[in-house]
Protein backbone atom coordinates (compact mmCIF):
# COMPACT_ATOMS: atom_id res chain seq x y z
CA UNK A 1 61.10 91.16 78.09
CA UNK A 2 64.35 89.73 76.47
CA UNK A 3 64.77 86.10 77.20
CA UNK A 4 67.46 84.94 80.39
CA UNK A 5 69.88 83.56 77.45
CA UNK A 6 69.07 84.27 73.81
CA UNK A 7 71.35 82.84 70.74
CA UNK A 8 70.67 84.19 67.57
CA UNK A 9 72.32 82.94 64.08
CA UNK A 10 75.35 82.13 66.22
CA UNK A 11 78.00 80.69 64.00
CA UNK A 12 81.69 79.12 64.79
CA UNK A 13 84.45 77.68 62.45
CA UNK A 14 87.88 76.43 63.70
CA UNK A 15 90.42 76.37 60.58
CA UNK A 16 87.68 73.93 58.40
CA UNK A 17 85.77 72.73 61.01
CA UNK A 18 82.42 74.20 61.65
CA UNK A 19 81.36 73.50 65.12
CA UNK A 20 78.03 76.03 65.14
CA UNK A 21 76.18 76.84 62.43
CA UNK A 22 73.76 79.29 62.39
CA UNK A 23 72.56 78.19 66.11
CA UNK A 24 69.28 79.33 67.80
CA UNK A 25 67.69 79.20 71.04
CA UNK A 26 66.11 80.61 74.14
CA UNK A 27 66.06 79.80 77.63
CA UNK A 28 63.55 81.12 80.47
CA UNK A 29 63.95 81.90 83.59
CA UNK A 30 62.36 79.49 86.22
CA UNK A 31 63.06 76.62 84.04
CA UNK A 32 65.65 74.29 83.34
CA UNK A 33 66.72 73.78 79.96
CA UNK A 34 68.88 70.26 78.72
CA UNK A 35 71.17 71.64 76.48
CA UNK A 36 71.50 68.36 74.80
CA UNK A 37 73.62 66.60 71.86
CA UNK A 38 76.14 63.77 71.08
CA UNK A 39 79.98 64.74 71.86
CA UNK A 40 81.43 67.06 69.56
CA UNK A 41 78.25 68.93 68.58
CA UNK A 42 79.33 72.23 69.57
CA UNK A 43 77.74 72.36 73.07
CA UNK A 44 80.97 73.55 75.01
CA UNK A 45 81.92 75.80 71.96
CA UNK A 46 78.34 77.61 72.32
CA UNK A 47 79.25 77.90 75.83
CA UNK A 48 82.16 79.04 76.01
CA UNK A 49 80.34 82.43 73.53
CA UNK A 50 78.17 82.77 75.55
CA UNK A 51 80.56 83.68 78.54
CA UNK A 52 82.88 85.68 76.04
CA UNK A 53 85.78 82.72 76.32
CA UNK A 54 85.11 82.97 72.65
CA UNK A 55 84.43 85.17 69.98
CA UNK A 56 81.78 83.95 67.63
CA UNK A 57 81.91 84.55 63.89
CA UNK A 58 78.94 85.75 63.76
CA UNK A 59 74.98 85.74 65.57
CA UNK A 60 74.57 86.77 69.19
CA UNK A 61 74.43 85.32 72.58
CA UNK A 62 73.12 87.46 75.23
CA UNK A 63 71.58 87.06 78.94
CA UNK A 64 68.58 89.74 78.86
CA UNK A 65 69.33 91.28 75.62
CA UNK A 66 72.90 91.74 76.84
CA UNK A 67 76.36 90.31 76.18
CA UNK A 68 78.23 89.04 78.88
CA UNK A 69 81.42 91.22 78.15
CA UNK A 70 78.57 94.03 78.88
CA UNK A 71 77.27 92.95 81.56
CA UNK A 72 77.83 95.77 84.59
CA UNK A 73 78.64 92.91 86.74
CA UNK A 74 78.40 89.28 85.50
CA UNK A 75 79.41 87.62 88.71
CA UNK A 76 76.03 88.61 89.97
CA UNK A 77 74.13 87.80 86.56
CA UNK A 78 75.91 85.01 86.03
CA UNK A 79 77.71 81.37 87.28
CA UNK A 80 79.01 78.70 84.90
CA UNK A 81 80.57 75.45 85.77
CA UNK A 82 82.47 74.57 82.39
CA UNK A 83 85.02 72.03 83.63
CA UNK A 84 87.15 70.86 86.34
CA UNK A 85 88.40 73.44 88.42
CA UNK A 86 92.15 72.51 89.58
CA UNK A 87 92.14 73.68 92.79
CA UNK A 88 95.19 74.21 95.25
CA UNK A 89 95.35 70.80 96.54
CA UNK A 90 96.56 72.59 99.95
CA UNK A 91 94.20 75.32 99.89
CA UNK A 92 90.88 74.58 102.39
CA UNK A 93 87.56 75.00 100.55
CA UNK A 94 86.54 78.11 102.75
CA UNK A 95 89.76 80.06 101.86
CA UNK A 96 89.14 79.06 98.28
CA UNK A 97 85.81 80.87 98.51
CA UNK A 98 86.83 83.25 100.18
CA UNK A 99 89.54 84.48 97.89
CA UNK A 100 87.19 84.15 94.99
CA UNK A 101 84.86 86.48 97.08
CA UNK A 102 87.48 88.79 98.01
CA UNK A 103 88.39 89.38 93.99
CA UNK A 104 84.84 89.61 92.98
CA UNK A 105 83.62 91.89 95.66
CA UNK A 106 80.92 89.87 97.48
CA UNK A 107 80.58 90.04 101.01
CA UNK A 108 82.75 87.55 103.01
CA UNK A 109 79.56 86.28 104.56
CA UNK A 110 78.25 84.96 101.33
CA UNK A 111 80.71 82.38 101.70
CA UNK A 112 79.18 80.79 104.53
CA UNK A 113 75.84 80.61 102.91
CA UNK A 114 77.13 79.01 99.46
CA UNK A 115 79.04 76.32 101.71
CA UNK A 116 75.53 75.21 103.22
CA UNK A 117 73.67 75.69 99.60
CA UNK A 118 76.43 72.76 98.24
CA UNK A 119 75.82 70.57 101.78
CA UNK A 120 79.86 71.37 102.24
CA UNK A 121 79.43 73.36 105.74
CA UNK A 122 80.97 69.84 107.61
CA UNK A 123 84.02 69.79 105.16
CA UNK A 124 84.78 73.79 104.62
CA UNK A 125 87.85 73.73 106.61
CA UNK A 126 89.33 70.34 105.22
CA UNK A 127 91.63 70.71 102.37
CA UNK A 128 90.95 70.37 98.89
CA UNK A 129 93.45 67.71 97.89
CA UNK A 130 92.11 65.47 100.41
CA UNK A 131 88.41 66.18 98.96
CA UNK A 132 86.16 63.46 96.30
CA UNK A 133 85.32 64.23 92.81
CA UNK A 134 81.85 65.06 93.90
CA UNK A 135 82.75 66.97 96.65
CA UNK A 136 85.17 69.40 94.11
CA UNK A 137 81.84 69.43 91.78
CA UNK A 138 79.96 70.68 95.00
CA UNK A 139 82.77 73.46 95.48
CA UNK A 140 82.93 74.59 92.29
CA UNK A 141 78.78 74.44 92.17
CA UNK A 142 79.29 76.95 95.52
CA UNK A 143 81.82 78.96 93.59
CA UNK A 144 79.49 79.61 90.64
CA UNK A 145 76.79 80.73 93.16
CA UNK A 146 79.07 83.19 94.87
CA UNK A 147 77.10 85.65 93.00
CA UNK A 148 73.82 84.85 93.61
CA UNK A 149 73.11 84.89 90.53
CA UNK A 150 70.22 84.90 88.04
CA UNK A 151 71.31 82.25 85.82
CA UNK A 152 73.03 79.32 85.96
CA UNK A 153 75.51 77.11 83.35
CA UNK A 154 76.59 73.94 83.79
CA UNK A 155 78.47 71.65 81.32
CA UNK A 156 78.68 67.94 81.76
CA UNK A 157 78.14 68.46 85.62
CA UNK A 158 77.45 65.05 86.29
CA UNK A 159 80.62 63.72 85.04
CA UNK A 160 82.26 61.40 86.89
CA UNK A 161 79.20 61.04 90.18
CA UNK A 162 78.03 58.66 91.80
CA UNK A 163 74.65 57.68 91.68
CA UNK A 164 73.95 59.50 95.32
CA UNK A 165 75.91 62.67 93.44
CA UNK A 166 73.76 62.79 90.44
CA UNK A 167 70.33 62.56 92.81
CA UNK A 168 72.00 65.68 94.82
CA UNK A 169 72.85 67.38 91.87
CA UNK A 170 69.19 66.59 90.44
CA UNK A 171 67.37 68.16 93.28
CA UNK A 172 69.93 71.32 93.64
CA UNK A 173 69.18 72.00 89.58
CA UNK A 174 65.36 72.15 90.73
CA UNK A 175 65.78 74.09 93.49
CA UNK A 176 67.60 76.61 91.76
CA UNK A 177 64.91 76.88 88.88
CA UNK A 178 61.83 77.20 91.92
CA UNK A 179 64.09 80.53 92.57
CA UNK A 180 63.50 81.96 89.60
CA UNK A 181 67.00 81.84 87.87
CA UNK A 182 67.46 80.10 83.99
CA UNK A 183 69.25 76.88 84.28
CA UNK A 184 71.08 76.09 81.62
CA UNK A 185 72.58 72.34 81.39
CA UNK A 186 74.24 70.75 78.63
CA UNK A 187 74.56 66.80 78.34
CA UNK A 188 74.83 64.35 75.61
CA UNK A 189 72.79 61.65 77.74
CA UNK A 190 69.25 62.30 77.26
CA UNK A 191 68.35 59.77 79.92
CA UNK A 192 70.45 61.64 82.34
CA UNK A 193 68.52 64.77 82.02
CA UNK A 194 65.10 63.67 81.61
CA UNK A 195 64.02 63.70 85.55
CA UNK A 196 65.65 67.17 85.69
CA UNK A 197 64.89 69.15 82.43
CA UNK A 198 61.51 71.57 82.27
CA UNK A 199 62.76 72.57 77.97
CA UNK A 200 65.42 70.87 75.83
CA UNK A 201 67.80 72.35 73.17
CA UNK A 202 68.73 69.38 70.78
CA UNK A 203 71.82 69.91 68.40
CA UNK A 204 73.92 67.79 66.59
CA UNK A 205 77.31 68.89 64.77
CA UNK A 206 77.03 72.59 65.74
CA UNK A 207 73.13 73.01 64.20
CA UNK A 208 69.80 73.31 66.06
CA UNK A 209 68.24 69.52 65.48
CA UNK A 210 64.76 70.98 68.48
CA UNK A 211 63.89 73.06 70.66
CA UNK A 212 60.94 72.06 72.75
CA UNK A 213 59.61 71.21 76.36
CA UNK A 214 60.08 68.01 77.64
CA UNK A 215 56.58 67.05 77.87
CA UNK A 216 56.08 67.60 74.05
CA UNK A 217 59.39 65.28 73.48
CA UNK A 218 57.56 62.46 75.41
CA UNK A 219 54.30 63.05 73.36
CA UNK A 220 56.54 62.14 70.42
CA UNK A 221 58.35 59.13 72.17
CA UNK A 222 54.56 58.28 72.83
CA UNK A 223 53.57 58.55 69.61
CA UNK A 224 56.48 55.89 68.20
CA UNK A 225 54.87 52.36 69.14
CA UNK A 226 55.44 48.89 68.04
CA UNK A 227 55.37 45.38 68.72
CA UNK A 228 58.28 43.34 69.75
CA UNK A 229 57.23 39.95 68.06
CA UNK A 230 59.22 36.18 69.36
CA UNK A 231 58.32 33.42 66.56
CA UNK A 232 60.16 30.35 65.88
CA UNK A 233 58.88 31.32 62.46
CA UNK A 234 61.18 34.35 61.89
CA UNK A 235 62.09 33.75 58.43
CA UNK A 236 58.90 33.42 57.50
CA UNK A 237 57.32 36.03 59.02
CA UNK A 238 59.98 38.43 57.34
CA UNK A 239 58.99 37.36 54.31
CA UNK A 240 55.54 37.97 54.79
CA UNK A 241 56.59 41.43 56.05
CA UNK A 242 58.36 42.01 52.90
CA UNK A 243 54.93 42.17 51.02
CA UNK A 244 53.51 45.26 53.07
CA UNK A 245 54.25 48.71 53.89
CA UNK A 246 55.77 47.84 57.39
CA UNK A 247 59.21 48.66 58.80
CA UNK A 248 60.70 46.38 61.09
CA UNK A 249 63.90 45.27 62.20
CA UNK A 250 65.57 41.76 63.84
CA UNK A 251 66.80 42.28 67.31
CA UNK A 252 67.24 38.78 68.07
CA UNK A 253 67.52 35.55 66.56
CA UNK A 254 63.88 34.75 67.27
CA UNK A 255 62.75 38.32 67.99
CA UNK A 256 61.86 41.17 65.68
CA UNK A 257 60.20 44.43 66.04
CA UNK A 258 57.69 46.31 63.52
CA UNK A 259 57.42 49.95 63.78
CA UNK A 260 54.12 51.70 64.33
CA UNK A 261 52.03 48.43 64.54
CA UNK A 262 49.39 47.77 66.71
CA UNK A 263 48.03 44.55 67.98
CA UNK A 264 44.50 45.23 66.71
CA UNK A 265 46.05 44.35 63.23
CA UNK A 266 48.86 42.24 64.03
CA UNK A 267 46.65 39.39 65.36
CA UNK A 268 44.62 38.99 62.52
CA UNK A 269 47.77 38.98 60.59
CA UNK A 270 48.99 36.20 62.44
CA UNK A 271 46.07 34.41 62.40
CA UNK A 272 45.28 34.33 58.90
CA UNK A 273 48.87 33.61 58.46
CA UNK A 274 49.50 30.95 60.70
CA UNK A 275 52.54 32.27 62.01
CA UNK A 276 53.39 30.82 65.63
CA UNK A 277 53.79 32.70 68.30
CA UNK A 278 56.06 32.48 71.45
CA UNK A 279 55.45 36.23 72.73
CA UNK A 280 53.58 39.93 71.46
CA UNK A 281 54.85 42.58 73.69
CA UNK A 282 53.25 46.28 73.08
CA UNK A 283 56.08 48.65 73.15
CA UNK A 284 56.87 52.19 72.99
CA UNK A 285 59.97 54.19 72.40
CA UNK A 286 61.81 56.16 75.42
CA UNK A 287 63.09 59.59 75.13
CA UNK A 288 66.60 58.54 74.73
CA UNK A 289 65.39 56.32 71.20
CA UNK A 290 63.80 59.78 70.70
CA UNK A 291 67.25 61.39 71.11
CA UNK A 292 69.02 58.98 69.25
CA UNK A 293 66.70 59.16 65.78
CA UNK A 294 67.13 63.29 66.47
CA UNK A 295 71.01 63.33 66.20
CA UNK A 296 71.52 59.81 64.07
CA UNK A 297 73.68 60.97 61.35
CA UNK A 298 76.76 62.54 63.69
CA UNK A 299 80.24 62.14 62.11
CA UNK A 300 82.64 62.34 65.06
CA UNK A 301 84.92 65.82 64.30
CA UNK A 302 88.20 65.77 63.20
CA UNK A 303 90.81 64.54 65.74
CA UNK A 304 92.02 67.72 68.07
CA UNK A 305 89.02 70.28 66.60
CA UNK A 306 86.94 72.06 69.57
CA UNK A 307 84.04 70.48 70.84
C-alpha cells in the first residue's frame, strides 16, 4: 500500500538557486511526521509541490501513489495550512466556513462540527477582524478540516502563539494522528516539535540531511555525552587536553566541556594530574544540539529566492 505522502527524487531550481535537490521521504498514516530544517531549506517549496502550487523539475510527490492535481477530490484527501489566511476582516467565522463549504461541496452541517473540532463554537458568529492571531490559526485549522480529510499539512503553524496556543495546537496534532490521518508538520525548531512528532524529516538547503523516528533521534542525542568541567586551572587543563585524542571546547571563562568523556576516566585524569576542581557535571546532548550538528553548514539563500 502506497505511503499517505511519498516524495521521490523531487528536485527544484529558481533562476540559480536550488532549493530541493533530489528530495526523499515518506510519511504514514497515524503518525505525525516533523518536517524539520533551518529557514530557507526548501520546506515551504516542497510544500507547496506537493499541493500542485508548484511544478517540480523533476521527482514526484504523491498522497497514495497519487498526485494531488489527480486527486478525484482533494478537499476530502487533503487540508494544508501554508500561511496566513487574510480573511474578510468583516466577514463572521461561520459565514467564512460556510462559503468555503458551499464552493467545495461539503454539507453545510460540517461547518458546525469543524467550529467545535478548533474550540471556536463560542466565537463563530463574532467577526474575523475583531478575532486573535491564534484564534485565525484555529479558523484556518477548521477550514483545512472542512474535508475531513485523510491527511493533514501544516507549515510553521505555531507561528506567532502563545504558549496556551502551542499546548492546544500540540494536543489537536495528536488527536488528529489517533484518527488515522498522516500529519505532516514542518518547523525549523526542533524543540518545538519534539513533544508532538511520532517520525522526523531533517533537510537542510533543499537535500534530505534524515529521516527517522523520534525515538531513534533521542538514542543518538543519548549517545553524545560529556562532561562539563569548572577549574580555576583552565589553562592548564587545556594544555593537558592538547596531548590526547579528546575534543572539547571553552564555554566559559572557568568552564569547558570534553566530548564523549566519561567520569570513570576523567577522575583519574584529574587526579594524577592535580588539576583542581570546582564542579564535574555529567551531561548529555538534547535533540535540538542533535538538530543543530544535522543542518550545521546552512548558507542562508540568496536575498528574495523561495524558501
Amino acid at each position: 500500500m502506497p505511503a499517505a505522502i511519498e516524495v521521490r527524487g523531487l528536485c527544484k531550481q529558481f533562476g540559480t538557486v536550488k532549493a530541493v535537490v533530489d528530495l526523499d521521504f515518506e510519511v504514514s498514516s497515524g503518525r505525525v511526521t516533523g518536517f524539520l530544517g533551518p529557514n530557507g531549506s526548501g520546506k515551504t517549496t516542497t510544500l507547496r509541490i506537493l499541493l500542485g502550487l508548484v511544478s517540480s523539475n523533476a521527482g514526484v510527490a504523491t498522497f497514495n501513489g497519487r498526485r494531488y492535481l489527480d486527486l478525484d477530490d482533494p478537499v476530502h484527501h487533503v487540508g494544508s495550512v501554508l500561511e496566513a489566511t487574510s480573511f474578510h476582516p468583516t466577514r463572521r467565522a461561520e459565514d467564512h466556513l460556510k462559503t468555503v463549504a458551499l464552493a467545495a461541496g461539503i454539507p453545510a452541517g460540517r461547518v458546525a462540527e469543524t467550529l467545535e473540532l478548533v474550540g471556536l463554537s463560542d466565537v463563530a458568529r463574532r467577526r474575523v477582524g475583531k478575532f486573535s492571531l491564534g484564534m485565525r490559526q484555529r479558523l484556518q485549522l477548521a477550514t483545512a478540516l472542512l474535508g475531513d480529510p485523510e491527511v493533514l499539512i501544516l507549515d510553521e503553524p505555531s507561528n506567532g502563539l502563545d504558549p496556551q496556543g502551542i499546548q492546544w495546537l500540540r494536543s489537536f496534532i495528536r488527536h488528529q494522528a489517533s484518527l488515522g490521518h498522516a500529519v505532516l508538520v514542518s518547523s525549523h525548531l526542533l524543540a518545538e516539535m519534539e513533544e508532538t512528532v511520532d517520525d522526523v524529516v531533517i533537510v537542510s538547503q533543499g537535500r534530505l540531511v534524515l529521516q527517522t523516528t523520534l525515538l531513534d533521534l533521542a538514542n543518538r542525542s543519548g549517545s553524545s555525552s560529556g562532561l562539563r568541567i569548572r577549574s580555576p586551572e583552565l589553562d592548564r587543563l587545556g594544555s593537558l587536553l592538547e596531548g590526547i585524542p579528546v575534543a572539547y571546547r571553552q564555554v566559559a571563562s572557568d568552564t569547558l566541556v570534553i566530548d564523549r568523556a566519561t567520569p570513570e576516566w576523567f577522575g583519574p585524569f584529574a587526579a594524577k594530574n592535580q588539576i583542581v576542581l570546582y564542579e564535574v557535571t555529567h551531561e548529555r546532548s538534547s535533540l535540538e544540539d542533535v538538530f543543530l550538528d544535522l543542518t550545521q553548514g546552512y548558507e542562508a539563500p540568496v536575498p528574495g529566492a523561495p524558501a
